[in-house]
N, C-alpha and C. Protein backbone atom coordinates (compact mmCIF):
# COMPACT_ATOMS: atom_id res chain seq x y z
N UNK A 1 98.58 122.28 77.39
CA UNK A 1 98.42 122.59 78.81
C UNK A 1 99.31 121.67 79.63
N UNK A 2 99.99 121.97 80.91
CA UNK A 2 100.84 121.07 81.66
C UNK A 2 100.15 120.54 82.96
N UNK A 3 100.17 119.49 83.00
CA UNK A 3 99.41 118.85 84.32
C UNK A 3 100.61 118.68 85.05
N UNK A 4 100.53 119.58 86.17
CA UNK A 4 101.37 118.75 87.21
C UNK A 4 101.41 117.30 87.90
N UNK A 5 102.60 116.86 87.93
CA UNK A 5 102.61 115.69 87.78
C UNK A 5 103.59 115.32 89.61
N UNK A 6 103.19 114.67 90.58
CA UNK A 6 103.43 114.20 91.44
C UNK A 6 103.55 112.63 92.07
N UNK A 7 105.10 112.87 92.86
CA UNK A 7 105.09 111.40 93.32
C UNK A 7 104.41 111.49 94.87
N UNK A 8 103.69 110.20 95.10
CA UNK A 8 103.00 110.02 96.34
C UNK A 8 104.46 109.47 97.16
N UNK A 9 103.92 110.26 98.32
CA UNK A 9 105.53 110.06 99.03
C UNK A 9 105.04 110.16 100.91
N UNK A 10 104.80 109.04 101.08
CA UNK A 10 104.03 109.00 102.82
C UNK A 10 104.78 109.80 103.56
N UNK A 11 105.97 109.49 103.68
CA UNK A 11 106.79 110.13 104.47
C UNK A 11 107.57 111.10 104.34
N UNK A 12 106.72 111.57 102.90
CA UNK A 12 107.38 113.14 102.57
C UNK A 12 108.92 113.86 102.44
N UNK A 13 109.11 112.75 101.23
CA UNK A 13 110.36 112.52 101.20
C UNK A 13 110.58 113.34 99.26
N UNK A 14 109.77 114.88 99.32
CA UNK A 14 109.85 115.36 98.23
C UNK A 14 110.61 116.63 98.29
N UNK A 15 110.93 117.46 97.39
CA UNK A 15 111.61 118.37 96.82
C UNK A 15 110.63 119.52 98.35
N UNK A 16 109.47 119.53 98.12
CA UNK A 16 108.23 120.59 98.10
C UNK A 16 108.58 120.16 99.96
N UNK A 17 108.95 120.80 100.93
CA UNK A 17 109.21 120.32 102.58
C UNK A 17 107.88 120.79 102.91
N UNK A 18 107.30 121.38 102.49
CA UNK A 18 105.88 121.95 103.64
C UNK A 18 105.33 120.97 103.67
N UNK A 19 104.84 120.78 105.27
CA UNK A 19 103.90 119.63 105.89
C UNK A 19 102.71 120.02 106.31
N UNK A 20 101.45 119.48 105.77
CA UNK A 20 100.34 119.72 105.69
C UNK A 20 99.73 118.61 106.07
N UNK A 21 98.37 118.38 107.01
CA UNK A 21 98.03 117.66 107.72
C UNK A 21 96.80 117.17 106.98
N UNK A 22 96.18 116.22 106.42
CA UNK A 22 94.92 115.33 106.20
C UNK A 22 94.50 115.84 107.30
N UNK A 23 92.99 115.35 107.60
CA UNK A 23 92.53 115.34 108.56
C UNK A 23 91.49 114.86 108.96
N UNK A 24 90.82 114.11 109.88
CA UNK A 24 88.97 114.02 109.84
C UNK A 24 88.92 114.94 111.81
N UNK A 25 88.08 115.49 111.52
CA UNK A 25 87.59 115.81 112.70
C UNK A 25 85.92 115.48 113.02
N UNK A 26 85.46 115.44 114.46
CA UNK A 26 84.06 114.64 114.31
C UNK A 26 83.65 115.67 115.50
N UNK A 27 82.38 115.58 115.15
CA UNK A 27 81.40 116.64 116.28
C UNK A 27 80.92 115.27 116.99
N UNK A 28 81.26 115.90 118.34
CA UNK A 28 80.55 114.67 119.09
C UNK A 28 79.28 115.04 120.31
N UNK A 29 78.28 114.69 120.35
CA UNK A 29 78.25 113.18 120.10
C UNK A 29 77.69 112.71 119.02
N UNK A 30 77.98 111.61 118.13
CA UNK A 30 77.59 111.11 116.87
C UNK A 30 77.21 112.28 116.00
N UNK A 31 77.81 113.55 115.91
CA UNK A 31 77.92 114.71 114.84
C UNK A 31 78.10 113.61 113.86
N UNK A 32 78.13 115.16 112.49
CA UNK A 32 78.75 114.63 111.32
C UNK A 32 80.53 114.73 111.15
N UNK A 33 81.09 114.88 110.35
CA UNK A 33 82.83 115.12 110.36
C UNK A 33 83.26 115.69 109.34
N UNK A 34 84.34 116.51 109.29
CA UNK A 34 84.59 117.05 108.48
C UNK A 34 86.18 116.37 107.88
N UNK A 35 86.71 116.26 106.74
CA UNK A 35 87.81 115.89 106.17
C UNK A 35 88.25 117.10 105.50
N UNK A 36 89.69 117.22 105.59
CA UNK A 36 90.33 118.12 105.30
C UNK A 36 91.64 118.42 105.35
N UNK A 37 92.10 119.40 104.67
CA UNK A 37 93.81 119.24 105.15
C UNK A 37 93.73 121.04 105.86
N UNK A 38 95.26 121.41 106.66
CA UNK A 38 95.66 122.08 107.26
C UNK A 38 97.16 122.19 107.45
N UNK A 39 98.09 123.44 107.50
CA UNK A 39 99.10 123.23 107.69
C UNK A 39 99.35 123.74 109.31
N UNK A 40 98.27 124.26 109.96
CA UNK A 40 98.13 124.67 111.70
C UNK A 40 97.28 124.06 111.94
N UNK A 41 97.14 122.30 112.22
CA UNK A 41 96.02 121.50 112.47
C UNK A 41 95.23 122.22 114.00
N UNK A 42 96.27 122.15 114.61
CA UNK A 42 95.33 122.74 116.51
C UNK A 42 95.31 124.46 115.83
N UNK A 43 95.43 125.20 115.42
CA UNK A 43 94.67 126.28 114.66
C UNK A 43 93.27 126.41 114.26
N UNK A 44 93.48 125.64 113.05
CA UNK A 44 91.95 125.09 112.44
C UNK A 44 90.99 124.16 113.36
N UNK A 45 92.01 123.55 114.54
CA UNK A 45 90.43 123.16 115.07
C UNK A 45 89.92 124.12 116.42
N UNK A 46 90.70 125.30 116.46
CA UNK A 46 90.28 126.16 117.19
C UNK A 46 89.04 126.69 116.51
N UNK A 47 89.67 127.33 115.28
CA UNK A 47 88.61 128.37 114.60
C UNK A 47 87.49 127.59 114.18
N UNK A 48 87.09 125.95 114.06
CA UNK A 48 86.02 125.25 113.76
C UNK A 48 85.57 125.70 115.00
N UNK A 49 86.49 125.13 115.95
CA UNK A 49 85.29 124.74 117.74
C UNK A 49 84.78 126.55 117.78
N UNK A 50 84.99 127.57 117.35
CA UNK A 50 84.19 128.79 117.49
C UNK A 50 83.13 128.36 116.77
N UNK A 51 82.66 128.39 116.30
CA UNK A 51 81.53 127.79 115.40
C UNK A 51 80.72 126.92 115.65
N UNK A 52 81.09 126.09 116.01
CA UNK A 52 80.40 125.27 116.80
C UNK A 52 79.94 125.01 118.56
N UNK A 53 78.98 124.50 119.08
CA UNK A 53 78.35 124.52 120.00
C UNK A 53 78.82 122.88 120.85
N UNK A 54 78.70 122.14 119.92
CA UNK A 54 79.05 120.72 120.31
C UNK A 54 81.07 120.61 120.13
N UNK A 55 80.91 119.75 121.45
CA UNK A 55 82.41 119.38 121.38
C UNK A 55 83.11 118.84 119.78
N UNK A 56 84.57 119.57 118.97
CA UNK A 56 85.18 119.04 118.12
C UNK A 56 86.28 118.26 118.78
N UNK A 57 86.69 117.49 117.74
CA UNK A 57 87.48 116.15 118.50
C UNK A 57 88.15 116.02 116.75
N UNK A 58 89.79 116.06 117.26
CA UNK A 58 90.58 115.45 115.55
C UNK A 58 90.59 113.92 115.94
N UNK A 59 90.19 113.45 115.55
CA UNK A 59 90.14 111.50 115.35
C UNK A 59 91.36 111.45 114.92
N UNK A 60 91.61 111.48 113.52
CA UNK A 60 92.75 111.15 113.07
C UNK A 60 93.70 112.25 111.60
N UNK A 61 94.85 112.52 112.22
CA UNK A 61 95.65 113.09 111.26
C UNK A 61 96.54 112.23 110.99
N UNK A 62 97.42 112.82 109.29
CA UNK A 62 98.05 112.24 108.69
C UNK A 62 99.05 113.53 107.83
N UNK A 63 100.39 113.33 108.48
CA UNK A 63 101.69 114.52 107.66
C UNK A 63 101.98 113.93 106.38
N UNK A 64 101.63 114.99 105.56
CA UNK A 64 101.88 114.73 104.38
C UNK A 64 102.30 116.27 103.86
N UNK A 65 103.33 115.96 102.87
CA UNK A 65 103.52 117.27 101.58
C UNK A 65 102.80 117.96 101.61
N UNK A 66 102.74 119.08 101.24
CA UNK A 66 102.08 120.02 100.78
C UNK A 66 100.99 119.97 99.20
N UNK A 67 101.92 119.19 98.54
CA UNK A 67 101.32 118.87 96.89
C UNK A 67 100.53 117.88 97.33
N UNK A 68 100.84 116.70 97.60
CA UNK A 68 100.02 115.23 98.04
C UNK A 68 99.34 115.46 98.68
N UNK A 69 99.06 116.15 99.80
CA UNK A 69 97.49 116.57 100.42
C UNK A 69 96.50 116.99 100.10
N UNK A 70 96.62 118.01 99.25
CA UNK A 70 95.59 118.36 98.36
C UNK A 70 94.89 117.37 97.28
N UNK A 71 95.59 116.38 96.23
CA UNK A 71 95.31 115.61 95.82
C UNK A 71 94.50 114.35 96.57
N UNK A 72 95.38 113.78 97.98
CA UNK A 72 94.53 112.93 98.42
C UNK A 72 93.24 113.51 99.33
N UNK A 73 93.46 114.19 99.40
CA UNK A 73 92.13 115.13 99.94
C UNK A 73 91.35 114.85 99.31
N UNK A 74 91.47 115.63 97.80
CA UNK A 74 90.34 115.40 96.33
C UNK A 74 89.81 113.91 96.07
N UNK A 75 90.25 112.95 96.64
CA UNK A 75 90.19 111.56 96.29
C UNK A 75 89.30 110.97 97.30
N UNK A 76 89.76 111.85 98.95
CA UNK A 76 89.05 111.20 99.86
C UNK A 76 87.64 112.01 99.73
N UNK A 77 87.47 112.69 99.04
CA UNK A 77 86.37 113.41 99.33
C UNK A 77 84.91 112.93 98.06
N UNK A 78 86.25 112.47 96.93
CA UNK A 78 85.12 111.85 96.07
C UNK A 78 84.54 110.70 96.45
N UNK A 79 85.67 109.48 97.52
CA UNK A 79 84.85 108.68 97.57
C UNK A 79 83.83 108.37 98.72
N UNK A 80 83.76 109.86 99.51
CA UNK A 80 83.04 109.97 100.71
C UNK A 80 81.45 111.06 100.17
N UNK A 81 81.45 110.88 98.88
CA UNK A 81 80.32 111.93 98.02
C UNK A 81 79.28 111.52 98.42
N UNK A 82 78.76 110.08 98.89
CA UNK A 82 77.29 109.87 98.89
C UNK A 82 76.92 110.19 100.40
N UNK A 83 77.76 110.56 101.06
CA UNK A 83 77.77 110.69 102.62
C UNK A 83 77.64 112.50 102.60
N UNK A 84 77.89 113.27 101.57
CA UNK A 84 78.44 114.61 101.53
C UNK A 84 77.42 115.33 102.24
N UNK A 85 77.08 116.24 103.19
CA UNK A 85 76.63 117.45 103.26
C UNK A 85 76.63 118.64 102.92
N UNK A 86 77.54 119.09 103.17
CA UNK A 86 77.73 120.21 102.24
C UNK A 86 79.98 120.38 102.29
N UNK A 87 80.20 121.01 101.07
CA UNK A 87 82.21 120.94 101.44
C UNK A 87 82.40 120.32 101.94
N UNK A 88 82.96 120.19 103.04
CA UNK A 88 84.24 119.23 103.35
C UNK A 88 83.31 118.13 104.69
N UNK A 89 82.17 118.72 105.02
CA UNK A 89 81.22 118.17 106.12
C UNK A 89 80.60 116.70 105.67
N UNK A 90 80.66 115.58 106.44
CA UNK A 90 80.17 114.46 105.71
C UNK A 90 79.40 113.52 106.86
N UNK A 91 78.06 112.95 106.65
CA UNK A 91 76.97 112.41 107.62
C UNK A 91 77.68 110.97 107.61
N UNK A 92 78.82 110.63 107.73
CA UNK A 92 79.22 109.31 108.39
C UNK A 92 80.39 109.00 109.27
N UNK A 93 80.41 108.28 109.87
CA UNK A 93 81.19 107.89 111.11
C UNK A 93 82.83 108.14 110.92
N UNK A 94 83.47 108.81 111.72
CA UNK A 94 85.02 108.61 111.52
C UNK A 94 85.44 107.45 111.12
N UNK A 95 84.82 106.64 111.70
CA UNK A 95 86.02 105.06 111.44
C UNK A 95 85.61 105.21 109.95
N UNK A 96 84.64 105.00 109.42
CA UNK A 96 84.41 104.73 107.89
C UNK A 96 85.26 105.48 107.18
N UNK A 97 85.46 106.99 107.57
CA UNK A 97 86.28 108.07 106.47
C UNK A 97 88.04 107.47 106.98
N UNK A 98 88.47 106.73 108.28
CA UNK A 98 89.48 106.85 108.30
C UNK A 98 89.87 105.06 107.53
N UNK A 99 88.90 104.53 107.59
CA UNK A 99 89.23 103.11 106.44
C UNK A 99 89.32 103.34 104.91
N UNK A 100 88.32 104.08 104.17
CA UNK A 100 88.07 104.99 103.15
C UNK A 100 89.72 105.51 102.84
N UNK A 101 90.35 106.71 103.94
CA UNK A 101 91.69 107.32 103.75
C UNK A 101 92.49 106.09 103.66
N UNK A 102 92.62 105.36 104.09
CA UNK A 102 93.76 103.98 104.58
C UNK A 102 93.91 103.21 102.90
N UNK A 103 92.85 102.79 102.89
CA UNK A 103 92.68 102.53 101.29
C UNK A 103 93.21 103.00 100.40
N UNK A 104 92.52 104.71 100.41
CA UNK A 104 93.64 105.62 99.43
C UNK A 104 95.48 105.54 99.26
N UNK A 105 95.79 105.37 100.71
CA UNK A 105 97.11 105.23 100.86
C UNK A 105 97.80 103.86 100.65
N UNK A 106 97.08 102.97 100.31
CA UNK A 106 97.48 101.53 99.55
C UNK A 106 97.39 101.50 98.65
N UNK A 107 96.23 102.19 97.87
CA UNK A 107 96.36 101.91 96.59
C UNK A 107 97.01 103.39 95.52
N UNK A 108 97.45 104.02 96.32
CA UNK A 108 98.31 104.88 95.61
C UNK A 108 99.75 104.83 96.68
N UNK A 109 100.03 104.18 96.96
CA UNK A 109 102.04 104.23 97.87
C UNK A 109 102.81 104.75 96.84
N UNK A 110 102.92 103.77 95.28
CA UNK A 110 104.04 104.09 94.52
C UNK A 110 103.25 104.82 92.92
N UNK A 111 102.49 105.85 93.58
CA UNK A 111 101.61 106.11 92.12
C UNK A 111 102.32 107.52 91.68
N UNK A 112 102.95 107.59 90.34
CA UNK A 112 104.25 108.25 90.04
C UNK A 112 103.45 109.35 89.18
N UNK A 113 102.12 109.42 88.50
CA UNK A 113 101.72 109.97 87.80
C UNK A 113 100.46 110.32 88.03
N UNK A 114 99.87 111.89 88.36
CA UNK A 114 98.62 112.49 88.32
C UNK A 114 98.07 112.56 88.10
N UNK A 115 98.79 112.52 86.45
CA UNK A 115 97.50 112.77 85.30
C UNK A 115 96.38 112.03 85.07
N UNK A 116 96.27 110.54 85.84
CA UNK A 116 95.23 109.82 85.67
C UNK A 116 94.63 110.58 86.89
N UNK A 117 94.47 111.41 87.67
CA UNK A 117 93.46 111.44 88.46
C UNK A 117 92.42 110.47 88.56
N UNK A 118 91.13 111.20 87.77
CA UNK A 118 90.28 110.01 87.77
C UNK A 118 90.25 108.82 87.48
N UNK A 119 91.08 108.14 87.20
CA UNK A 119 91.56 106.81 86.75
C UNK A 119 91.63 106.08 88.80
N UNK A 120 92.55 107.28 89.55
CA UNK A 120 92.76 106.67 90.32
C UNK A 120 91.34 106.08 91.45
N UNK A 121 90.85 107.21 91.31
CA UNK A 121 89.37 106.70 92.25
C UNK A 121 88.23 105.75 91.50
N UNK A 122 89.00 105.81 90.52
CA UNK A 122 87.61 104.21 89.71
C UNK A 122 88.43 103.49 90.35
N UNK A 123 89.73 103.38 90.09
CA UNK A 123 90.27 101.86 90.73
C UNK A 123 89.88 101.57 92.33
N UNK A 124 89.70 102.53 93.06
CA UNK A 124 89.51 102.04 94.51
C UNK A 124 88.20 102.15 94.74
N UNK A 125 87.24 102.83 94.17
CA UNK A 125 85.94 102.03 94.40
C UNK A 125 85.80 100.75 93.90
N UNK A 126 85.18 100.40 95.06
CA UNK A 126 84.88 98.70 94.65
C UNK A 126 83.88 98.52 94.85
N UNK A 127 83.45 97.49 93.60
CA UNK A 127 81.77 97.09 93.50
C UNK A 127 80.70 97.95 92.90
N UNK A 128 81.57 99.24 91.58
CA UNK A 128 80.39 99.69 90.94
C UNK A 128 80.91 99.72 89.52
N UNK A 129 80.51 98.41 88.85
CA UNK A 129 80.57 98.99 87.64
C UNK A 129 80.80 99.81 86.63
N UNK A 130 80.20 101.03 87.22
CA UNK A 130 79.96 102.13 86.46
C UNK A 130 80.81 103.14 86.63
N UNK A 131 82.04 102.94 87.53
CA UNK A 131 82.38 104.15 88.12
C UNK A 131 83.71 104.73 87.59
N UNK A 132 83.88 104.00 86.85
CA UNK A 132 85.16 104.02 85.89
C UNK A 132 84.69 104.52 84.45
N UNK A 133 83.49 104.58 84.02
CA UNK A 133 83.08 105.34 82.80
C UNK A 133 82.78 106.82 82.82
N UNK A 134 81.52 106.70 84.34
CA UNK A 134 80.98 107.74 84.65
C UNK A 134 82.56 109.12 85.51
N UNK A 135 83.74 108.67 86.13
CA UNK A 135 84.57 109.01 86.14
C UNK A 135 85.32 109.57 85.26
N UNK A 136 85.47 109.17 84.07
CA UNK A 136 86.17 109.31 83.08
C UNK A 136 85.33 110.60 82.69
N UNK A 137 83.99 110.55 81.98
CA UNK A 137 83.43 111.27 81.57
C UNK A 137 83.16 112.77 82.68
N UNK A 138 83.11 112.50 83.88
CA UNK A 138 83.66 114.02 84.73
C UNK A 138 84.82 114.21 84.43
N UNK A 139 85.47 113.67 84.47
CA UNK A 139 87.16 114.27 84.35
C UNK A 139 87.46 114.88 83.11
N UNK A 140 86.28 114.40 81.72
CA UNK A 140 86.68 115.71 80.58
C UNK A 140 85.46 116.92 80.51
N UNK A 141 84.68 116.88 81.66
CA UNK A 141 83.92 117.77 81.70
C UNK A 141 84.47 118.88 82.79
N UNK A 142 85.30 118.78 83.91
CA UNK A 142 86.09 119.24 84.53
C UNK A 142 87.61 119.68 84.10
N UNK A 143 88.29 119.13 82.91
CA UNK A 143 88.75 119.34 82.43
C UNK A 143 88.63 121.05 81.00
N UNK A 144 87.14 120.71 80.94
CA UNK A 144 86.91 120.96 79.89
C UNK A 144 86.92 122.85 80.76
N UNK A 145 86.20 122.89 81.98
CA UNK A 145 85.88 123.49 82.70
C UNK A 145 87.03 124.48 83.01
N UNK A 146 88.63 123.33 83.29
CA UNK A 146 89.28 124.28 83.86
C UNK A 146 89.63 125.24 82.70
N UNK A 147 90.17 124.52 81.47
CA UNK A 147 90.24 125.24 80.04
C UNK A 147 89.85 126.81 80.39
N UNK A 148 88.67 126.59 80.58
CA UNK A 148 88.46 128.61 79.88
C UNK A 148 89.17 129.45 81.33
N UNK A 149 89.56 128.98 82.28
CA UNK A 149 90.40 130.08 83.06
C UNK A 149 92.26 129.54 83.09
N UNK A 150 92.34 128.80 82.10
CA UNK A 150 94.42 128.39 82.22
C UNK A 150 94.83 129.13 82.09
N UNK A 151 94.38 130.23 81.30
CA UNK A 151 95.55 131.51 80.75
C UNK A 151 95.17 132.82 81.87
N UNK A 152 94.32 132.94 82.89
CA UNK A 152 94.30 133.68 83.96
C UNK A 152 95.20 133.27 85.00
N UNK A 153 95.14 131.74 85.39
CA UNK A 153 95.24 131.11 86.36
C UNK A 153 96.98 131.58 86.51
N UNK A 154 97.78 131.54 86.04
CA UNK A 154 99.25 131.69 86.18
C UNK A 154 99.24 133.49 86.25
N UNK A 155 98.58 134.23 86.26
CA UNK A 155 98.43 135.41 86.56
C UNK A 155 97.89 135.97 88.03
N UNK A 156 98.56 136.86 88.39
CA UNK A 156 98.42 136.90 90.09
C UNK A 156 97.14 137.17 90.18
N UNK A 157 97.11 136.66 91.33
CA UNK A 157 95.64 136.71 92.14
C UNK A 157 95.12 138.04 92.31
N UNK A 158 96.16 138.88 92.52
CA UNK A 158 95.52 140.28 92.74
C UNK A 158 94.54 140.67 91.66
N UNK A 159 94.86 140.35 90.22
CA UNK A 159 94.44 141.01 89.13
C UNK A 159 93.21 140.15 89.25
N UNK A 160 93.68 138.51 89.54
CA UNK A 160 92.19 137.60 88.72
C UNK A 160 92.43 136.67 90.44
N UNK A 161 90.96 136.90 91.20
CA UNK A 161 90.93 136.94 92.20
C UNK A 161 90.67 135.04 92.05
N UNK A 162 91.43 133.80 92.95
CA UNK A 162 91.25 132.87 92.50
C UNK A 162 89.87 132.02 92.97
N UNK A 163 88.92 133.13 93.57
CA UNK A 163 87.45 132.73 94.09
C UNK A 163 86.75 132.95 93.13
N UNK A 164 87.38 134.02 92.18
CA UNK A 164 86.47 134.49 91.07
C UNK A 164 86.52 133.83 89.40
N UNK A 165 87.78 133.24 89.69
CA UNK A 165 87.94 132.14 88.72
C UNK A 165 87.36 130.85 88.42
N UNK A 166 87.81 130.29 90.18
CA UNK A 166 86.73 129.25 90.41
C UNK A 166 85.14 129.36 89.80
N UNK A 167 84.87 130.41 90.63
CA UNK A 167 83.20 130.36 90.23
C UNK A 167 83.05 130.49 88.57
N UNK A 168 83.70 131.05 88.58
CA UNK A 168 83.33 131.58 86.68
C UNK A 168 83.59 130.10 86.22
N UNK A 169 84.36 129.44 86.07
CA UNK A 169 84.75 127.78 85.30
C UNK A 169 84.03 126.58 86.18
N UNK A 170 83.14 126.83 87.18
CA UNK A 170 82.41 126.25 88.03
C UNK A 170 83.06 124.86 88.40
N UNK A 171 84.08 125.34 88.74
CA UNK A 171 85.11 123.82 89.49
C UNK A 171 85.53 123.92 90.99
N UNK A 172 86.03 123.00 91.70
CA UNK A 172 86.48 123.45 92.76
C UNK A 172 88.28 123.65 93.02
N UNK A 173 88.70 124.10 94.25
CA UNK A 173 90.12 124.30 94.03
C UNK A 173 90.96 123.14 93.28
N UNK A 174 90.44 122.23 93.97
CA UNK A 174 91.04 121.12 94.10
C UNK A 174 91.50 120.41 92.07
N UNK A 175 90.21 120.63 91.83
CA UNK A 175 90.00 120.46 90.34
C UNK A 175 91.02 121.03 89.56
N UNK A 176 91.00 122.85 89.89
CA UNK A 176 91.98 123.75 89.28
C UNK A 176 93.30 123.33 89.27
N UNK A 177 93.80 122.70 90.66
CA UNK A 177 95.24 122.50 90.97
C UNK A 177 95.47 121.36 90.24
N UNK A 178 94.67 120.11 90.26
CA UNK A 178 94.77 118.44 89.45
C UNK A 178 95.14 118.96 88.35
N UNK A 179 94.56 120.20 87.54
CA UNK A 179 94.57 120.34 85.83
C UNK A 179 95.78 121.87 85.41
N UNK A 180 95.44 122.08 86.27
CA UNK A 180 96.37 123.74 86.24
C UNK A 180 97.35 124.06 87.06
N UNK A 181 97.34 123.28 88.15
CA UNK A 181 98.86 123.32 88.89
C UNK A 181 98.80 124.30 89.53
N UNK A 182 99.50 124.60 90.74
CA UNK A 182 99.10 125.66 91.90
C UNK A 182 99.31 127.26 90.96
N UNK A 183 98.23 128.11 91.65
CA UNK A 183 98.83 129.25 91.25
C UNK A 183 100.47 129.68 91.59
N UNK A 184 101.13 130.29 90.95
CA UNK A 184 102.98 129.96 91.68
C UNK A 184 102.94 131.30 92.32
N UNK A 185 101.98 132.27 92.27
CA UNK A 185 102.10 133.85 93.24
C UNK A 185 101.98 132.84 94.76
N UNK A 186 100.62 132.34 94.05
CA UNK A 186 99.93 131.49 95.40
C UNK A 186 101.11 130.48 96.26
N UNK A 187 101.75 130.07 95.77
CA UNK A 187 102.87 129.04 96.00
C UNK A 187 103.53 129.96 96.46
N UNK A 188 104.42 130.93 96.29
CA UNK A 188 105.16 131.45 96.51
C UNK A 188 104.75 132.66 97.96
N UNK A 189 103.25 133.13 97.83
CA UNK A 189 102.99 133.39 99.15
C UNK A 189 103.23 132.43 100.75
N UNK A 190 102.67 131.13 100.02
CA UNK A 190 102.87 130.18 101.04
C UNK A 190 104.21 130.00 101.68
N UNK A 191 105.03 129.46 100.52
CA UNK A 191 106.41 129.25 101.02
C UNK A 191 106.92 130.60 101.58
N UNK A 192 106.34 131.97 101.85
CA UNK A 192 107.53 132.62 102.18
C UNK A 192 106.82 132.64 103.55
N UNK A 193 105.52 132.24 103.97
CA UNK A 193 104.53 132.43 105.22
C UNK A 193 105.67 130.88 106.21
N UNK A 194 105.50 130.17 105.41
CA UNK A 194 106.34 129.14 106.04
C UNK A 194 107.65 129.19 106.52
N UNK A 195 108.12 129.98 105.59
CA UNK A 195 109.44 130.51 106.06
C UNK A 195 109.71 131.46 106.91
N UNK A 196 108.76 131.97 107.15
CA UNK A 196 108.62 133.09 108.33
C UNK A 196 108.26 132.48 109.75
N UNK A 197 107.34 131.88 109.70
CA UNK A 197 107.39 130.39 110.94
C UNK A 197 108.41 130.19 110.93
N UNK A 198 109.60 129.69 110.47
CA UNK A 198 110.44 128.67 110.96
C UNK A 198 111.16 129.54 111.52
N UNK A 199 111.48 131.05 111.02
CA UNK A 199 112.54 132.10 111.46
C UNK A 199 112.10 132.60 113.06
N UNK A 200 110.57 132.21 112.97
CA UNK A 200 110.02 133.07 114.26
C UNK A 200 110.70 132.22 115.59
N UNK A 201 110.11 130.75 114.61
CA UNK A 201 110.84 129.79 116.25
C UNK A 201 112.42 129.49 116.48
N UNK A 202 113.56 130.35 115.56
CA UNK A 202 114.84 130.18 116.38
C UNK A 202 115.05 131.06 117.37
């Protein structure tokens, strides 16, 4: 199987040009917040604020790649798990998720290789023992997980719908992409949506 393999690159200085936004947004007053990425950040916080009743507010974004967002996404989200509500929604304070992100981006600046995923979030929790075993041991159970859909996954979405994959190997996107690498229909929808933006605004 091939793990895609990525350089962390702040200033998005990769092959892959699409810029995709990190994100925390916070319901105020003292809501919970949501973390996330976006490539139409004032988009997505339109279609949240429908949904919601209480004022949304983006605290803080961060331009990043298209590949590297998704990954540090997956990272900020594991180590914001004990705070989790439900997806991407989390019961603690912006400043905490945006010290949490800051972290991530120090201790991965020059991190050349993916394949440790979980390797990388034992190293930046600090102060649990355990979190580097119990890590390890998700990462071959998630692993193990993505296994029974690899040989769908490079097959278009039309045929093998990628909501229906997910659920069947009970992982999340994020998981699929760390071990299986973007769908390339899926990739290739994107980049031509992007490319159609850029044509619209000459």
């Amino acid at each position: 199987m091939s793990i895609a393999i990525f350089v962390i690159d702040i200033s998005c200085n990769l092959i892959d040009i699409s810029i995709m936004h990190l994100y925390i947004i916070e319901i105020k007053p003292n809501g919970p917040i949501k973390v996330g990425i976006a490539d139409a950040l004032s988009e997505r916080l339109n279609s949240l604020q429908h949904l919601h009743y209480n004022k949304l507010h983006i605290f803080k974004s961060w331009e990043l790649s298209y590949s590297n967002a998704y990954y540090l996404e997956g990272i900020a989200h594991h180590l914001l798990e004990e705070w989790q509500i439900k997806g991407e929604w989390f019961r603690c304070s912006a400043l905490k998720a945006e010290k949490i992100i800051k972290v991530i981006f120090k201790k991965t600046n020059n991190l050349s290789d993916w394949s440790v995923y979980s390797n990388i979030v034992s190293k930046i929790i600090i102060g649990n023992p355990g979190a580097n075993a119990s890590l390890k041991a998700r990462a071959v159970r998630s692993k193990g997980k993505a296994e029974i859909i690899k040989d769908r996954w490079i097959i278009s979405p039309k045929k093998y719908p990628t909501a229906d994959l997910l659920k069947e190997a009970g992982v999340s996107l994020n998981t699929a992409k760390a071990y299986l690498g973007k769908r390339p229909i899926a990739q290739y929808n994107y980049q031509a949506k992007m490319k159609r933006k850029a044509n619209a605004k000459r």
